[in-house]
Every structure is written in structure tokens, then in C-alpha cells.
N, C-alpha and C. Protein backbone atom coordinates (compact mmCIF):
# COMPACT_ATOMS: atom_id res chain seq x y z
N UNK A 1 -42.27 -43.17 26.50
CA UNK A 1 -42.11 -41.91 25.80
C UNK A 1 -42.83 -42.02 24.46
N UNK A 2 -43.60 -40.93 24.31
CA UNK A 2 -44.36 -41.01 23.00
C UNK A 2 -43.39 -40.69 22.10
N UNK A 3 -44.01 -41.12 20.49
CA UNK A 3 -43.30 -40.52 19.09
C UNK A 3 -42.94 -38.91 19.41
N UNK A 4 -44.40 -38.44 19.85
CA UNK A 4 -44.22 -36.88 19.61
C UNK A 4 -43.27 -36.53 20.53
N UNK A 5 -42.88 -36.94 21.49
CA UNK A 5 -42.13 -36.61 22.84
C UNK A 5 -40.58 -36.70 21.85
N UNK A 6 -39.95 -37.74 21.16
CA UNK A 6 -39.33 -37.96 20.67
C UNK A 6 -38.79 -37.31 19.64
N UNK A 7 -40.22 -36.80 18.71
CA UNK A 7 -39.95 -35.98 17.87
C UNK A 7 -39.82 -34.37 18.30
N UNK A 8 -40.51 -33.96 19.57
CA UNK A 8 -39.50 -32.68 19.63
C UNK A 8 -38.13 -32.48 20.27
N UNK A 9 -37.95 -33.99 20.95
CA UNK A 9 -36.23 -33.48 21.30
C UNK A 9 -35.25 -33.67 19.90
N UNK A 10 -35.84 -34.65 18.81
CA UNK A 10 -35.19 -34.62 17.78
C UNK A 10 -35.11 -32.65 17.57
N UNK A 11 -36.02 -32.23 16.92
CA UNK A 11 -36.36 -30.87 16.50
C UNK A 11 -35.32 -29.94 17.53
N UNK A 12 -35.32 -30.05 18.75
CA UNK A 12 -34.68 -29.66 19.34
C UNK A 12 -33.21 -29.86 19.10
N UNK A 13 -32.85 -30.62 19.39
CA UNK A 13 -31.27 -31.54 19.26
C UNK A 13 -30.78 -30.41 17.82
N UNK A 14 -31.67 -31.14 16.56
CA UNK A 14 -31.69 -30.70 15.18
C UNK A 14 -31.42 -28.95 15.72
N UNK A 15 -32.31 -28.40 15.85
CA UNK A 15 -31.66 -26.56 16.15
C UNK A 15 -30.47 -26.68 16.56
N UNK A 16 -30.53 -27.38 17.88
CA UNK A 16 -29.04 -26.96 18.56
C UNK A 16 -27.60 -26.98 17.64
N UNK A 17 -28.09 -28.27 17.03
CA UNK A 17 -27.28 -28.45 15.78
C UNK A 17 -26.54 -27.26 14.98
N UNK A 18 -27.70 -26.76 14.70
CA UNK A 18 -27.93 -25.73 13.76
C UNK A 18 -26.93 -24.42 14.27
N UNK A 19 -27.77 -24.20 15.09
CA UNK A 19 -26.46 -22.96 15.76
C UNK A 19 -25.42 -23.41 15.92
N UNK A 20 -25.02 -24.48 16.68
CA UNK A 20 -22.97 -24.81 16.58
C UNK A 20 -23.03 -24.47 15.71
N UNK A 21 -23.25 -25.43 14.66
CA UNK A 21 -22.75 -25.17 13.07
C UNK A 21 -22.50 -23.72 12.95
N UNK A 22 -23.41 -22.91 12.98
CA UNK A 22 -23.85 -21.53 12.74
C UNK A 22 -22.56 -20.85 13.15
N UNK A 23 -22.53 -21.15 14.28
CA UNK A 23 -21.12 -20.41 15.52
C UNK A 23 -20.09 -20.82 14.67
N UNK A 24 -19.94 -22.02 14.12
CA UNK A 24 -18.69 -23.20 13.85
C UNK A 24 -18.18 -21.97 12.33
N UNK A 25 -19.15 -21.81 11.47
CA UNK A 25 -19.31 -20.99 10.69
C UNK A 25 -18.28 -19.71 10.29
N UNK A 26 -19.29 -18.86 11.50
CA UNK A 26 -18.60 -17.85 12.33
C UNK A 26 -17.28 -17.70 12.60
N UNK A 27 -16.87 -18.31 12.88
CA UNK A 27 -15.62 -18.88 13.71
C UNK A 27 -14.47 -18.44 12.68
N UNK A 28 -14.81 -19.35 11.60
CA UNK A 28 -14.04 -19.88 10.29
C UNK A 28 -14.22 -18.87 9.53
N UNK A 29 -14.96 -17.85 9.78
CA UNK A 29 -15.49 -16.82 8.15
C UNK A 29 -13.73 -15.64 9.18
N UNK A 30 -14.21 -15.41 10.24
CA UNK A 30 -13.50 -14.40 11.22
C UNK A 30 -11.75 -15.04 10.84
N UNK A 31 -11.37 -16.32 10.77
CA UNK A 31 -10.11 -16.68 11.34
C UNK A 31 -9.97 -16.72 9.63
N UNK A 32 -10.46 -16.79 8.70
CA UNK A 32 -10.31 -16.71 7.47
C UNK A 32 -9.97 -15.26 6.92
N UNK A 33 -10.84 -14.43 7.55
CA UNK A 33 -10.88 -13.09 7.20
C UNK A 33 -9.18 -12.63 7.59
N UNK A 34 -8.58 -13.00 8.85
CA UNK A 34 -7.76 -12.64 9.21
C UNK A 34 -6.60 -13.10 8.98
N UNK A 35 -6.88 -14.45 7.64
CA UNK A 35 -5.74 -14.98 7.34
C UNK A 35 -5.53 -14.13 5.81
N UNK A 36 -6.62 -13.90 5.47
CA UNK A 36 -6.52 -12.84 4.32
C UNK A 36 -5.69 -11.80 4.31
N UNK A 37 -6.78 -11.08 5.66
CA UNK A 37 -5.72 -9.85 6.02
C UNK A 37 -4.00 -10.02 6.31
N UNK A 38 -3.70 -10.47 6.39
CA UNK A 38 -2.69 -11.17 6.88
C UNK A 38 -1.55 -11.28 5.68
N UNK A 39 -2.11 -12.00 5.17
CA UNK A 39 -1.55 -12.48 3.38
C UNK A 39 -1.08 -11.23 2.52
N UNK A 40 -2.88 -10.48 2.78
CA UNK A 40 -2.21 -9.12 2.04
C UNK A 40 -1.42 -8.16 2.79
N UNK A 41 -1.45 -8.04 4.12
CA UNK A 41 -0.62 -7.25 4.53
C UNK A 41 1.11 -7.64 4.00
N UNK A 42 1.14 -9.00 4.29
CA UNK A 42 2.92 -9.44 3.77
C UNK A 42 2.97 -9.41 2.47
N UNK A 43 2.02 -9.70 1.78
CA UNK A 43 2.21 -9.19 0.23
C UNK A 43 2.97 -8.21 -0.32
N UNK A 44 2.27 -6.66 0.80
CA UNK A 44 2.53 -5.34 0.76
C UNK A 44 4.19 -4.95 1.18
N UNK A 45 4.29 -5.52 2.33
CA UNK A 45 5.45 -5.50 2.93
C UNK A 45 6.80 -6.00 1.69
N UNK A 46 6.60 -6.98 1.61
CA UNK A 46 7.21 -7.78 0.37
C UNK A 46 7.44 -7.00 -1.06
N UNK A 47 6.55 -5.98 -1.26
CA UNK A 47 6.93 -5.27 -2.47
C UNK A 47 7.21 -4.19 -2.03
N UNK A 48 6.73 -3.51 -0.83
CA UNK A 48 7.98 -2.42 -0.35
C UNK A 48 9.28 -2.36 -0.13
N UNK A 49 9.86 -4.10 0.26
CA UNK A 49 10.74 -4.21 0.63
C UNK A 49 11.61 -4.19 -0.19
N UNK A 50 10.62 -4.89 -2.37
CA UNK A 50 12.02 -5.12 -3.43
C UNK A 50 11.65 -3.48 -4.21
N UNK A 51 10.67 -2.64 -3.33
CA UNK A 51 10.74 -1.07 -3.85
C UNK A 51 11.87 -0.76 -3.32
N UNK A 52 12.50 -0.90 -2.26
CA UNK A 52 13.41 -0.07 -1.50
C UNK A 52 14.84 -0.62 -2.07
N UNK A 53 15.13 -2.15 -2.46
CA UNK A 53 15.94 -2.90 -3.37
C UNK A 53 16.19 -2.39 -4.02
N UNK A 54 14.88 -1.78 -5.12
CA UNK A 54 15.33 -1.26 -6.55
C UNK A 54 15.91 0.33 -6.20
N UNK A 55 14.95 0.80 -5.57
CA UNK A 55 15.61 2.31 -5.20
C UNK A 55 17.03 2.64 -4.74
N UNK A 56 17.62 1.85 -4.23
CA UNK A 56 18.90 1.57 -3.83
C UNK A 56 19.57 1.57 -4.80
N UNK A 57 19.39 0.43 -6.00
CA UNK A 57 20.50 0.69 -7.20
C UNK A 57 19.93 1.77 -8.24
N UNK A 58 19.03 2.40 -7.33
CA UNK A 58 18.96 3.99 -8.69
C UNK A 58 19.06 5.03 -7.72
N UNK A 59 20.45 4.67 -6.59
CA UNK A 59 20.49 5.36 -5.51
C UNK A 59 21.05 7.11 -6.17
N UNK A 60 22.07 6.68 -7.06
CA UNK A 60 22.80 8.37 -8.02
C UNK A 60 22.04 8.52 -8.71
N UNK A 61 21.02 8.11 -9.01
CA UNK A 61 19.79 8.80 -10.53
C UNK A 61 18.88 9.32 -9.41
N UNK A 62 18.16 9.38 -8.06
CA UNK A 62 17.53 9.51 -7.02
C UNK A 62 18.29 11.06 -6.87
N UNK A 63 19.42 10.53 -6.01
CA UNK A 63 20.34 11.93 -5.68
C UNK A 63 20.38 12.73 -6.82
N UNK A 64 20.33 12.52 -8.17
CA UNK A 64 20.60 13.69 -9.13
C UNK A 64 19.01 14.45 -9.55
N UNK A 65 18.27 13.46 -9.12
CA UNK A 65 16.70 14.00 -9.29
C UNK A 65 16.59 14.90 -8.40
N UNK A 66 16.69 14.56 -7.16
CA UNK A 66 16.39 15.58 -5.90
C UNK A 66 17.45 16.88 -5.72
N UNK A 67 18.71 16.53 -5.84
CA UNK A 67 20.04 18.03 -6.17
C UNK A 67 19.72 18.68 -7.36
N UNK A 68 20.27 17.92 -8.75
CA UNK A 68 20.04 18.57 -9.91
C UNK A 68 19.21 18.12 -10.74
N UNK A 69 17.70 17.78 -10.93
CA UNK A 69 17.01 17.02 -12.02
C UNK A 69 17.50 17.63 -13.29
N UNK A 70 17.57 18.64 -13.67
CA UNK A 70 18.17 19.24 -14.71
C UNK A 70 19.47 18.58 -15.61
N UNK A 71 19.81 17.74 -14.88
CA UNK A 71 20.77 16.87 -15.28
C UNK A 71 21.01 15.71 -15.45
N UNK A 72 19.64 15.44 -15.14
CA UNK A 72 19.19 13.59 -15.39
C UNK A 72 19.46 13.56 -16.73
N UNK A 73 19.90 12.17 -17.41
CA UNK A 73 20.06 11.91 -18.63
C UNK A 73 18.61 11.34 -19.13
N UNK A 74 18.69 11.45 -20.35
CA UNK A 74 17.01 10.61 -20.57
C UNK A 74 17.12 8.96 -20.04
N UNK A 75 17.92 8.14 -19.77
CA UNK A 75 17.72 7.18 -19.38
C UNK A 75 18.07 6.77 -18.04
N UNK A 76 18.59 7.98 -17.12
CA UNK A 76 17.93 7.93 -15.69
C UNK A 76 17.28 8.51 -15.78
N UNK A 77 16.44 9.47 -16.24
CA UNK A 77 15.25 9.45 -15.98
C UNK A 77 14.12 8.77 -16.27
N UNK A 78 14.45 7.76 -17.46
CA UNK A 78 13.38 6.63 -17.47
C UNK A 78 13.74 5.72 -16.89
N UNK A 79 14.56 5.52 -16.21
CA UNK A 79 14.71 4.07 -15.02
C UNK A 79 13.87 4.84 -14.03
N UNK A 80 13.98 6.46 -13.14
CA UNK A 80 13.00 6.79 -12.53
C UNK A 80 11.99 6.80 -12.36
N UNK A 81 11.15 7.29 -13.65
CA UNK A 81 10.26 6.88 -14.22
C UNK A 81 9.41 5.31 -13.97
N UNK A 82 10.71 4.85 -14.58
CA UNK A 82 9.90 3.19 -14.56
C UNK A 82 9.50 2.91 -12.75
N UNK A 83 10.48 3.20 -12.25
CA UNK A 83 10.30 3.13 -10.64
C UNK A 83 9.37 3.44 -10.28
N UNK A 84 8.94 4.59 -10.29
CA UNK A 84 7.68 5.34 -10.09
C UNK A 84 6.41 4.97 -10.50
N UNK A 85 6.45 4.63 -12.03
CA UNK A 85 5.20 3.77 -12.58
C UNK A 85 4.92 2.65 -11.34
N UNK A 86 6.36 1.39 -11.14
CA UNK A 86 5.95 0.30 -10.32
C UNK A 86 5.14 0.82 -9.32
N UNK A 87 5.75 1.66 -8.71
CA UNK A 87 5.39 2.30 -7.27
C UNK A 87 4.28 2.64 -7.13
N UNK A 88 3.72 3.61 -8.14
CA UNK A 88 2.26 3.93 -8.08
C UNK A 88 1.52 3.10 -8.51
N UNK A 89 1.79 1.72 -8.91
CA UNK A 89 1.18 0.43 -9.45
C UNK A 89 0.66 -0.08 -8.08
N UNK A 90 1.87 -0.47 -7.53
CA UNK A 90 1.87 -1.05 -6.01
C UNK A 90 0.49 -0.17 -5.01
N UNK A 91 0.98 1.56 -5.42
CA UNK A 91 0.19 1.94 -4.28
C UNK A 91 -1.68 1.98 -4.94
N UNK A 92 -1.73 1.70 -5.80
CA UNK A 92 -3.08 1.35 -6.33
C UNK A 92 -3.59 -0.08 -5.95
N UNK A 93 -2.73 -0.89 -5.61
CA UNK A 93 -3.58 -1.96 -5.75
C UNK A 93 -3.22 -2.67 -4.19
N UNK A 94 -3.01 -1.37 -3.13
CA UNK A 94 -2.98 -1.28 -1.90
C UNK A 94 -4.35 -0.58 -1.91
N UNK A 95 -4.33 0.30 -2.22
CA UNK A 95 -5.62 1.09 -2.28
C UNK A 95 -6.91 0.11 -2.46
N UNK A 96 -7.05 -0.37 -4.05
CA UNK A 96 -7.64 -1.27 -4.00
C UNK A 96 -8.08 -2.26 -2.72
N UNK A 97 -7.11 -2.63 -2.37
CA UNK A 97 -7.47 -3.99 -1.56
C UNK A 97 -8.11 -3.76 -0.01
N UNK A 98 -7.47 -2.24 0.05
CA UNK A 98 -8.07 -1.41 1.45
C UNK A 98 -9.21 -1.06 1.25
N UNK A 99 -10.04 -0.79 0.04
CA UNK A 99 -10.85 -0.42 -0.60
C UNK A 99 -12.62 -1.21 -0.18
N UNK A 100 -11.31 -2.71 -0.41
CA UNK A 100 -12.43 -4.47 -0.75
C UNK A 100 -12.33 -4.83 0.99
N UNK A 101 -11.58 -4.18 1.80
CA UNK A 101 -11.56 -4.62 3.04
C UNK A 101 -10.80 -5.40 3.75
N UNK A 102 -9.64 -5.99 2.84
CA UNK A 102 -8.73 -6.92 2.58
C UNK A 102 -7.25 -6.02 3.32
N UNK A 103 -7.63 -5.06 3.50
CA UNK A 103 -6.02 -4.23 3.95
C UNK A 103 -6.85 -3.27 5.26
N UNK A 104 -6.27 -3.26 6.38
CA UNK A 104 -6.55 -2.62 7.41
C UNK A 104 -6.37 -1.38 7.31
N UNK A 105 -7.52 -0.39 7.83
CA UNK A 105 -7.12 1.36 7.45
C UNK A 105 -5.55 1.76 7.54
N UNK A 106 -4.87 1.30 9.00
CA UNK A 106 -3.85 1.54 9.57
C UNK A 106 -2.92 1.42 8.27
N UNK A 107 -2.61 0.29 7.86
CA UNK A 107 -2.29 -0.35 6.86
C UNK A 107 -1.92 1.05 5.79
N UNK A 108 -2.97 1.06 5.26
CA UNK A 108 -3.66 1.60 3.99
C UNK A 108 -2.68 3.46 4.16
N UNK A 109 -3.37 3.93 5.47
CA UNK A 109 -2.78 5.01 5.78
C UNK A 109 -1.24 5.53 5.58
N UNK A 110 -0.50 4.30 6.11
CA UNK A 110 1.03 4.28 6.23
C UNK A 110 1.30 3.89 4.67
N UNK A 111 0.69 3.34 3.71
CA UNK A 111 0.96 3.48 2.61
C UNK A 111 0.76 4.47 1.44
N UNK A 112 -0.41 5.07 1.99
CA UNK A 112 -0.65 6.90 1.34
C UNK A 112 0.48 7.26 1.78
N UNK A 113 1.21 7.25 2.52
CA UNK A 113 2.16 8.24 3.21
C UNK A 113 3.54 7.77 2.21
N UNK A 114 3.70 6.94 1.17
CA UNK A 114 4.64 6.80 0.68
C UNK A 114 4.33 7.63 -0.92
N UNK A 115 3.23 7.61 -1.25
CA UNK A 115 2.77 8.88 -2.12
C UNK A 115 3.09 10.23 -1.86
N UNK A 116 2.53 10.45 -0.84
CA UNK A 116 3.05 11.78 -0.29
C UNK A 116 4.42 12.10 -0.32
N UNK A 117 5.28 10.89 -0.32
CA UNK A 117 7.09 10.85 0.07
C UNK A 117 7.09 11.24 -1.48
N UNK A 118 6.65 10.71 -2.40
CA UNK A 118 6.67 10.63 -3.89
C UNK A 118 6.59 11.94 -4.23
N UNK A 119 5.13 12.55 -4.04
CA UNK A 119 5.03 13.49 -4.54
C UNK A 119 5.59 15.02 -3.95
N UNK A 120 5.94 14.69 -2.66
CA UNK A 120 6.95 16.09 -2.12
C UNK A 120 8.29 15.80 -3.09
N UNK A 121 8.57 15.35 -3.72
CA UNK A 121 9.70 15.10 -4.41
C UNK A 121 9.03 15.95 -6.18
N UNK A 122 9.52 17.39 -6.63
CA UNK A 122 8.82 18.19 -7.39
C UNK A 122 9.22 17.50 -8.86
N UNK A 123 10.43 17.16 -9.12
CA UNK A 123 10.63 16.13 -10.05
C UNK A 123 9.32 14.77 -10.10
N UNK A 124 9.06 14.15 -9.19
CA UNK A 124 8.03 13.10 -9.08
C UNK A 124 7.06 13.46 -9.50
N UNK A 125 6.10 14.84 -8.79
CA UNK A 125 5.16 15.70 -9.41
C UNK A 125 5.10 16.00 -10.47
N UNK A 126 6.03 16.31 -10.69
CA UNK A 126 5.89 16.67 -12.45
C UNK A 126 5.73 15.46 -13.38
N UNK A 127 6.24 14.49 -12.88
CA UNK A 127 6.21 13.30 -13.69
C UNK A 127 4.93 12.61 -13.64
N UNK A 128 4.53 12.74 -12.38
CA UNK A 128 2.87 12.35 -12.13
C UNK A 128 1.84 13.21 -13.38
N UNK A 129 1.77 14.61 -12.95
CA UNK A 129 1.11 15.17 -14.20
C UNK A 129 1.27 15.33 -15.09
N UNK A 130 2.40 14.92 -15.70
CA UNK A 130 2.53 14.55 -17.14
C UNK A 130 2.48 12.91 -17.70
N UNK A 131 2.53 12.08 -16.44
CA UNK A 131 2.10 10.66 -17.32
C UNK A 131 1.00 10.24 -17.65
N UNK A 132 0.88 9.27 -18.62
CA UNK A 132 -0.57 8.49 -19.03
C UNK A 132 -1.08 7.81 -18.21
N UNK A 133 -2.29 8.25 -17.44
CA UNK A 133 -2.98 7.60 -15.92
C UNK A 133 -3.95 6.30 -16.74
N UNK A 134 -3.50 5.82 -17.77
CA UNK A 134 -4.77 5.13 -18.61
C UNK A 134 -4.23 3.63 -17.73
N UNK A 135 -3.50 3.71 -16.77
CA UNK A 135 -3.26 2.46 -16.19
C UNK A 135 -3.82 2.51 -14.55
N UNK A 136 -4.43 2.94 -14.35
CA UNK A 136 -4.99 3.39 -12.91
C UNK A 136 -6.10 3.61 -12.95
N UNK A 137 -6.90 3.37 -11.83
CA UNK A 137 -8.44 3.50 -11.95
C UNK A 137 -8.69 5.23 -11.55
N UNK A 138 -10.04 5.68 -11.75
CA UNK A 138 -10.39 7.08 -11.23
C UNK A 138 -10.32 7.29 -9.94
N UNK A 139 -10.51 6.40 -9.08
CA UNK A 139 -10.26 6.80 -7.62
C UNK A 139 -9.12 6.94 -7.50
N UNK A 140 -8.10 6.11 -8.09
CA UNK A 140 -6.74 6.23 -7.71
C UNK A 140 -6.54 7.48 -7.85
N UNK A 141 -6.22 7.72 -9.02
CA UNK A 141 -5.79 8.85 -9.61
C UNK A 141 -6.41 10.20 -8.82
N UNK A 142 -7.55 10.29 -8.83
CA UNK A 142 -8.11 11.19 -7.75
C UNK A 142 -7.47 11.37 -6.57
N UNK A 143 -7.37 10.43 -5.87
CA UNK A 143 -6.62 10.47 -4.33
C UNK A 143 -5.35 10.65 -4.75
N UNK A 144 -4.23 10.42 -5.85
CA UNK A 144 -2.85 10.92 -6.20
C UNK A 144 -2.88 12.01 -6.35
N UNK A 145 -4.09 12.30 -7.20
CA UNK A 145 -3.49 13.92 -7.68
C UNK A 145 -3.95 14.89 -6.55
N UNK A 146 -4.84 14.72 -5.35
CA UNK A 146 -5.18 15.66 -4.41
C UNK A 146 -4.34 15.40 -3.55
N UNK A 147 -3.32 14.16 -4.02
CA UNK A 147 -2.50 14.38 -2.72
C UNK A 147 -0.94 15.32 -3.10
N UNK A 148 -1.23 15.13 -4.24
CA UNK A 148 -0.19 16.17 -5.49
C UNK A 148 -0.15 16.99 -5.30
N UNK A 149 -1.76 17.86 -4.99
CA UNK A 149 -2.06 19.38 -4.51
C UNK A 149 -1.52 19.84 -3.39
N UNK A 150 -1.16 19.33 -2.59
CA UNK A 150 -1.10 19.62 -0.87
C UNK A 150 0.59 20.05 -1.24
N UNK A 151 0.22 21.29 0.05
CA UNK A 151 1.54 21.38 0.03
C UNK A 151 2.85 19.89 0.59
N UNK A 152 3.83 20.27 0.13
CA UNK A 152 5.03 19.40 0.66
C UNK A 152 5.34 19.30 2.49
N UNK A 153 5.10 18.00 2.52
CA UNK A 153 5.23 18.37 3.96
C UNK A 153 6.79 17.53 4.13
N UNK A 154 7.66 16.88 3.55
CA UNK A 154 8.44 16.75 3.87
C UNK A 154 9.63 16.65 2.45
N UNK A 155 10.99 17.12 3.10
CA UNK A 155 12.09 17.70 2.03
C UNK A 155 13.25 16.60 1.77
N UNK A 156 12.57 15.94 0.32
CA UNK A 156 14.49 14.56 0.44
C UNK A 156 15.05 15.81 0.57
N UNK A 157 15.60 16.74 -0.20
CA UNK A 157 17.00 17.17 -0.57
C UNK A 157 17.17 17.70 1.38
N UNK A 158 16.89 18.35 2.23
CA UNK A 158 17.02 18.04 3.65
C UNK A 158 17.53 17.21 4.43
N UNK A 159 16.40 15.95 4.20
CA UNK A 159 16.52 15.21 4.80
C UNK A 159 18.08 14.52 4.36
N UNK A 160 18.48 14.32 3.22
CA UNK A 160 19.71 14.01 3.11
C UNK A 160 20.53 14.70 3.44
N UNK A 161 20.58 15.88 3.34
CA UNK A 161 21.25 16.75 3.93
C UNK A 161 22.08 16.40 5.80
N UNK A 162 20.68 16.57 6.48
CA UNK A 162 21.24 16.11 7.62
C UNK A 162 21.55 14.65 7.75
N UNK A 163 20.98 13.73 7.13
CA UNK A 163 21.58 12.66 7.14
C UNK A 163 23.15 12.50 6.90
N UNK A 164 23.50 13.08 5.86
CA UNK A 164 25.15 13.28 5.42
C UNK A 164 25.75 13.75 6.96
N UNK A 165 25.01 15.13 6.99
CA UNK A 165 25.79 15.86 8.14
C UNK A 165 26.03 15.12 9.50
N UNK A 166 25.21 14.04 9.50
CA UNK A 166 25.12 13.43 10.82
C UNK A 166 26.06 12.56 10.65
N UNK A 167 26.51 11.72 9.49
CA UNK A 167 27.01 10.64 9.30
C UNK A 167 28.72 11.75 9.07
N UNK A 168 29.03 12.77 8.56
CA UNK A 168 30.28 13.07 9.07
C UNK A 168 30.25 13.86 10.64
N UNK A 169 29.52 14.11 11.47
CA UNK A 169 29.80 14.46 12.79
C UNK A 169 30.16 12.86 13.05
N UNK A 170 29.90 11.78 12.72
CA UNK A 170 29.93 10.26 13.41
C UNK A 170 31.56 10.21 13.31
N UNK A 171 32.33 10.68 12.01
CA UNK A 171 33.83 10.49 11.62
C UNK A 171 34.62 11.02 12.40
């Protein structure tokens, strides 16, 4: 066997090389990507879960927003408030991350939909257009406030409603 004979199965061998690797690459960028996704999805989950925590112990400042806001004291309404800030914190930097590719549309979608819960709530609305957005980027805020515009597609003070009603037909 000549040098040159030698030297193109090296050259050869050497490519083949090259592509595993290449594939090997591949492989790792995909199972990485999806450990990302992954991460941030439970991230998300995880702060919905201590949103719904906190909402719970501002369960009578909630109910007096949605029956009588007119009767919130100034400091349930700034525990509301503060809630709401977190919340629209959270849903920005869902946005964000759906944004960078890091959060699956699906994802992303079902979390607009907790804005929307926000802002069918006319107390929330109002609080939206009257706070300082100097903590949110322009897209955010854009996609909040057009989702501000839309009519209400769904009613707490209702929905509790039949919830109550259902829970005394249960008695």
C-alpha cells in the first residue's frame, strides 16, 4: 500500500470523523435545548403556583375588589396592587423568554390567558392604566394594554357566583 493510498483513507477516516462529531453535536445542542425548555417551563409553573399561594391569603381583599372595590381600604388595595405588580412581573418575563425561544408558544399562550383573567377584572384595569409601566419593556406593555382593550371575555364576580351556588346545592 502506497503513502498516498494511506493518506486518503486517513482523509477519509478524518471526515467521517468529522460528521459523527458534527451529528454528536447536534444531538447535544437539541437535548440541551430541551433541557432549557424544560427548566423554564417549571420555573413558570413554580411562580404560578406561589401566585396562587399569595392570592389565597388576599383571598377577602380579592372578593372585596371584584363585589365592592369601592370599599377596599388603601392598604388592601396596595397588597392588591403589590400582587398585581408581581404578576405582571412574572407575565413579562414569560413573555420575554417565549420571545428568546426558551418558552414554547403553547406555553406562552396559556400564560397571556392569565392577563386576560387580570384584566377582565375592571378594578385590575384600572390599576394597569394608572400604574408606572417604567418597569416593563415596550412590547410588554403593548401586548398588556391591547389586551386591556378587548372586551371582557370572562366574569370573577360570576364565576364566583356559581361557584358559591354550586358549593351550597353540594349542602
Amino acid at each position: 500500500m502506497s503513502w498516498e493510498a494511506i493518506g486518503a483513507i486517513g482523509e477519509t477516516l478524518g471526515a467521517i470523523a468529522v460528521v459523527v462529531s458534527l451529528l454528536y453535536l447536534a444531538a447535544q445542542i437539541r437535548q440541551n435545548s430541551r433541557t432549557v425548555k424544560g427548566a423554564s417551563t417549571q420555573s413558570i409553573t413554580e411562580t404560578i403556583q406561589a401566585e396562587l399561594r399569595w392570592s389565597c391569603d388576599l383571598g377577602e381583599e380579592f372578593i372585596r375588589m371584584i363585589d365592592e372595590p369601592e370599599k377596599l381600604s388603601k392598604v388592601e388595595a396596595f397588597r392588591i396592587g403589590e400582587w398585581l405588580t408581581a404578576a405582571m412581573v412574572a407575565r413579562q418575563n414569560e413573555y420575554i423568554q417565549y420571545k428568546q425561544g426558551l418558552v414554547d408558544e403553547e406555553v406562552w399562550i396559556s400564560n397571556e390567558g392569565i392577563i386576560k383573567s387580570i384584566m377582565s377584572m375592571p378594578w385590575c384595569k384600572n390599576w394597569w392604566h394608572n400604574f408606572d409601566k417604567a418597569a416593563f419593556i415596550s412590547d410588554f406593555v403593548q401586548l398588556a394594554d391591547s389586551i386591556a382593550e378587548k372586551p371582557d371575555t370572562f366574569d370573577y364576580k360570576e364565576y364566583l357566583e356559581k361557584i358559591h351556588e354550586h358549593r351550597a346545592n353540594d349542602t
